[in-house]
N, C-alpha and C. Protein backbone atom coordinates (compact mmCIF):
# COMPACT_ATOMS: atom_id res chain seq x y z
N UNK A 1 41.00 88.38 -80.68
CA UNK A 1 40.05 88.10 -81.75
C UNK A 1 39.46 89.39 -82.30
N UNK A 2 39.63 90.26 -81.67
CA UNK A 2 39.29 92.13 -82.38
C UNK A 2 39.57 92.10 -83.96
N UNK A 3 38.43 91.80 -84.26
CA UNK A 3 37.88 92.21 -86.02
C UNK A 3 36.93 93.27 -86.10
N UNK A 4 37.44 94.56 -86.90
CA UNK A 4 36.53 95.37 -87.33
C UNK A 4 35.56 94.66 -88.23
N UNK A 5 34.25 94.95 -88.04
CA UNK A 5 32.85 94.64 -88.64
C UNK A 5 32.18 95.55 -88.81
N UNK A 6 30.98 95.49 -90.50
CA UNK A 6 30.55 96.34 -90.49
C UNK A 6 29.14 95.42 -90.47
N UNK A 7 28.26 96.30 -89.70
CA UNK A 7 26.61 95.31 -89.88
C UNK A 7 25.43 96.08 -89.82
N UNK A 8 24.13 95.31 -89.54
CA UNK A 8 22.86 96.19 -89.81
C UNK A 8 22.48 95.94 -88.29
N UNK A 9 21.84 97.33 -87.67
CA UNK A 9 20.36 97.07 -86.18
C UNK A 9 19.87 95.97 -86.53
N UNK A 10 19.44 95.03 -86.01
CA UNK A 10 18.42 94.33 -86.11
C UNK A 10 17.04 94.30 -84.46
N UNK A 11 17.67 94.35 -83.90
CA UNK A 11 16.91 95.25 -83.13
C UNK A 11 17.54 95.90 -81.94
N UNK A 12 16.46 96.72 -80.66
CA UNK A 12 17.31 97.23 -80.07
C UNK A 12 16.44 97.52 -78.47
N UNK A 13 17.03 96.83 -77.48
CA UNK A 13 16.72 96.71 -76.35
C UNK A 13 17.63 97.40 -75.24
N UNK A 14 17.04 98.11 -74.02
CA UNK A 14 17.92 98.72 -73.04
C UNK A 14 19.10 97.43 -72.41
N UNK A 15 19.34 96.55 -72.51
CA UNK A 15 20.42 95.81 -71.84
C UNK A 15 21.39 95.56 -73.41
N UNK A 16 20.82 96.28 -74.90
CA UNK A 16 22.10 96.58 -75.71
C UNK A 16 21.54 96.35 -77.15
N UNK A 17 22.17 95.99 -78.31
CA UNK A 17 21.57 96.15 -79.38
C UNK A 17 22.21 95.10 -79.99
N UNK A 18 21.13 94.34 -80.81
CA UNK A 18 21.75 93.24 -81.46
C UNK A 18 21.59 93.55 -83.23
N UNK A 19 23.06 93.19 -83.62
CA UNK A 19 23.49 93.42 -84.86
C UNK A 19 23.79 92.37 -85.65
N UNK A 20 23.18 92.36 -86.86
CA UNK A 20 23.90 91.57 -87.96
C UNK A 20 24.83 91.79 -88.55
N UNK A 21 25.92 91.13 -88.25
CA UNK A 21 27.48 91.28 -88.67
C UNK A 21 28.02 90.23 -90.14
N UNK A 22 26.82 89.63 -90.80
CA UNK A 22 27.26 88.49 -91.57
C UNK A 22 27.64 88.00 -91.13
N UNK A 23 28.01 87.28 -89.66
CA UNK A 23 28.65 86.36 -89.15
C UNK A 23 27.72 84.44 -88.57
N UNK A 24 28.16 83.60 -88.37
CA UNK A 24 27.29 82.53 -88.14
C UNK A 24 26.54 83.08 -87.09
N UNK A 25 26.33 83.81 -86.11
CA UNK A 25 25.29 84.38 -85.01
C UNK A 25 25.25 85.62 -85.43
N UNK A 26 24.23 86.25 -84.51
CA UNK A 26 24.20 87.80 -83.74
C UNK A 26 25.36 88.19 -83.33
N UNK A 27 25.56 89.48 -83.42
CA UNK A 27 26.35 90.54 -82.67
C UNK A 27 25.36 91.26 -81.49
N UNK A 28 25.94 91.82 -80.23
CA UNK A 28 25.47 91.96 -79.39
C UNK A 28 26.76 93.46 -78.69
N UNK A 29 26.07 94.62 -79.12
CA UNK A 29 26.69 95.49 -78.70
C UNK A 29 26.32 95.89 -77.06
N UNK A 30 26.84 95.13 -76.39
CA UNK A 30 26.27 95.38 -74.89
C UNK A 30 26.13 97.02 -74.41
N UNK A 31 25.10 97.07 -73.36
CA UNK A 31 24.57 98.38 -72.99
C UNK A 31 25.74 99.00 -72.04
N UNK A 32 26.95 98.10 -71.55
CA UNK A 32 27.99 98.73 -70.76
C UNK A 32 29.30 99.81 -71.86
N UNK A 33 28.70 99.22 -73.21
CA UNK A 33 29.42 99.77 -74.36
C UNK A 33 28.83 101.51 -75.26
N UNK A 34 27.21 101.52 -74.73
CA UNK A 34 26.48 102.30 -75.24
C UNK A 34 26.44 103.88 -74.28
N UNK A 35 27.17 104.77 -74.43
CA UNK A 35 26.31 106.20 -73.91
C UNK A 35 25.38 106.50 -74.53
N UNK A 36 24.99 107.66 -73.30
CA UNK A 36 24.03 108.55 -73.14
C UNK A 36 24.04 108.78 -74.76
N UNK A 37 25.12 109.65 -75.70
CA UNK A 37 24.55 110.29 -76.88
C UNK A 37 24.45 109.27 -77.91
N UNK A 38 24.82 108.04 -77.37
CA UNK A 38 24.37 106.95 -78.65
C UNK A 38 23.18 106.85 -78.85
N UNK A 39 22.77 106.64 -80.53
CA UNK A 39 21.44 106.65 -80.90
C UNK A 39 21.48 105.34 -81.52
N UNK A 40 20.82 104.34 -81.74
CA UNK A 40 20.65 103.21 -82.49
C UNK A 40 18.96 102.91 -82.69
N UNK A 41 19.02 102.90 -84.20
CA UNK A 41 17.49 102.33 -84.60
C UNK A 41 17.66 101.01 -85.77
N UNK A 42 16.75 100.49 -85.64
CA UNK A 42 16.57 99.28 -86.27
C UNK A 42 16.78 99.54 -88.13
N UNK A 43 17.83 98.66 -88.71
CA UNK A 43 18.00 99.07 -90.32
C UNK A 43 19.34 99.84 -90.30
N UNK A 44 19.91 100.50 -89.35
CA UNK A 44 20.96 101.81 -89.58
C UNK A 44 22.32 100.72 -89.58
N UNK A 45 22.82 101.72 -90.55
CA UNK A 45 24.06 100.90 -90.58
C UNK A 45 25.36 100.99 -89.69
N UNK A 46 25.94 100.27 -89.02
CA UNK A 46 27.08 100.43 -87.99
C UNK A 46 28.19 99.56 -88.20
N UNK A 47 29.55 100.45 -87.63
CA UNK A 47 30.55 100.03 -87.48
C UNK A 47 31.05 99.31 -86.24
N UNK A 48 31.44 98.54 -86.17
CA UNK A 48 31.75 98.24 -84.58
C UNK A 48 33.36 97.16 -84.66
N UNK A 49 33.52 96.74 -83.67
CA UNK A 49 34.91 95.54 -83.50
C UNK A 49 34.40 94.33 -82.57
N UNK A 50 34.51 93.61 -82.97
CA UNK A 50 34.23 92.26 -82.59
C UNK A 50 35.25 91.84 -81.53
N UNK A 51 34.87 91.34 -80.35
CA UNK A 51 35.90 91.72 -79.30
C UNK A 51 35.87 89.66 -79.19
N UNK A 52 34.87 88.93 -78.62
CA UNK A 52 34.70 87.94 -78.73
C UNK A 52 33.68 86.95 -79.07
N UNK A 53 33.72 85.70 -78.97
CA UNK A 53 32.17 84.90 -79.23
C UNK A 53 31.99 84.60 -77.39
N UNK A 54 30.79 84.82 -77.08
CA UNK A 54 30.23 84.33 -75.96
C UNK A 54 29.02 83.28 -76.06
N UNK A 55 29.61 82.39 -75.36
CA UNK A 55 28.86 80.82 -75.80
C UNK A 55 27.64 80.90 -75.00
N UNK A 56 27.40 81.68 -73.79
CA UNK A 56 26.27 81.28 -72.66
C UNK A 56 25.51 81.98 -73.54
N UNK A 57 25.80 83.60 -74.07
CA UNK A 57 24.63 84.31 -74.59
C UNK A 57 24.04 83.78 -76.11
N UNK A 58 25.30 82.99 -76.91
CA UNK A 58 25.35 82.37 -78.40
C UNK A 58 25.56 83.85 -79.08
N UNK A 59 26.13 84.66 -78.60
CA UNK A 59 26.34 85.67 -79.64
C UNK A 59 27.51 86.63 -79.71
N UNK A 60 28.47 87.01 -80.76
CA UNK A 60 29.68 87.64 -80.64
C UNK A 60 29.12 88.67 -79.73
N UNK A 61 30.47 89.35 -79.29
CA UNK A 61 30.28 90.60 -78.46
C UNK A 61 30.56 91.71 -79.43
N UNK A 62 30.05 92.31 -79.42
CA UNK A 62 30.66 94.10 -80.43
C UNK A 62 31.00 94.60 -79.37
N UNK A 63 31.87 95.98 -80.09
CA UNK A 63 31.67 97.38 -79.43
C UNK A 63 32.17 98.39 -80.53
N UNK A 64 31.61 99.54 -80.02
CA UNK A 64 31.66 100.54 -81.23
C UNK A 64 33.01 100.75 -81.23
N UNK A 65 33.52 101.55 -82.55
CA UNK A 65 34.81 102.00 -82.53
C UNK A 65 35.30 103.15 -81.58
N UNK A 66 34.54 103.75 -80.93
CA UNK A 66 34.70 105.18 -80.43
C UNK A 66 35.11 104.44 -78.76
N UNK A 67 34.92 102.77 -78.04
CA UNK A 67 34.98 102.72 -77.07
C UNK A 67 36.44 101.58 -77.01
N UNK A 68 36.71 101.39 -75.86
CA UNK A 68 37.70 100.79 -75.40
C UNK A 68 37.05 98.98 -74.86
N UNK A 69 38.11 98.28 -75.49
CA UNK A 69 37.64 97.13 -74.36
C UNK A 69 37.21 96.79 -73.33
N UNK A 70 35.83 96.19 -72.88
CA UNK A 70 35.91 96.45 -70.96
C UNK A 70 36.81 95.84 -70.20
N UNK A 71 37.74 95.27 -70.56
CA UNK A 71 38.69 94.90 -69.33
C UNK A 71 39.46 95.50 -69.73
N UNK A 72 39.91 96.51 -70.84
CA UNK A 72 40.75 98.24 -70.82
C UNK A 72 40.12 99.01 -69.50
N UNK A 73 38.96 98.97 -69.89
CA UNK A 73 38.26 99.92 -69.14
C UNK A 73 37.90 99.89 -67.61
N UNK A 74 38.10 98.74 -67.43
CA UNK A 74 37.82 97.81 -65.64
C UNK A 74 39.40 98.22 -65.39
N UNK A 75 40.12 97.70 -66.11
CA UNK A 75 41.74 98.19 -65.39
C UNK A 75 42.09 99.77 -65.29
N UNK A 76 41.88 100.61 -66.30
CA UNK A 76 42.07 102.05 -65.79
C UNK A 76 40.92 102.38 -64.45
N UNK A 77 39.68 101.58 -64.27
CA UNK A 77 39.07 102.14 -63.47
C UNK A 77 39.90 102.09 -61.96
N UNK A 78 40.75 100.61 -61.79
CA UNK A 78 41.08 100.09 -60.40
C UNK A 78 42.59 100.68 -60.87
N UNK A 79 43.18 101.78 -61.45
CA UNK A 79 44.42 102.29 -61.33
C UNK A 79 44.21 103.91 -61.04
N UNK A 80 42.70 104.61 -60.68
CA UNK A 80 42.23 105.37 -60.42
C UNK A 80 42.26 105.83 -59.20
């Protein structure tokens, strides 16, 4: 389901940042997706990819373009 999206901060909390993607919910760039030099403030405009919809939280998942899927990223960890 990986759709590039472009959307607005709408706000922004340490467990991740929720984005308006024009989509029927929130976007939800989780904090396992965010480094240290990421900056996000409320209004700024971002790019991200829409990885899936998660029904428990009601909100797509993002992640920025600069990161990898986390189950990319869970499998290179356990081939380490």
């Amino acid at each position: 389901m990986t759709a590039f999206r472009e959307g607005r901060v709408e706000a922004v909390f340490r467990w991740g940042v929720i984005v308006d993607a024009g989509l029927s919910r929130v976007g939800l760039i989780d904090a396992l997706y965010i480094d240290d030099e990421d900056h996000y403030e409320v209004g700024q405009s971002v790019s991200c990819y829409m990885d899936c919809f998660d029904e428990q939280k009601d909100k797509f998942i993002l992640r920025p373009p600069h990161q990898v899927p986390l189950a990319e990223r869970l499998r290179r960890d356990r081939e380490r």
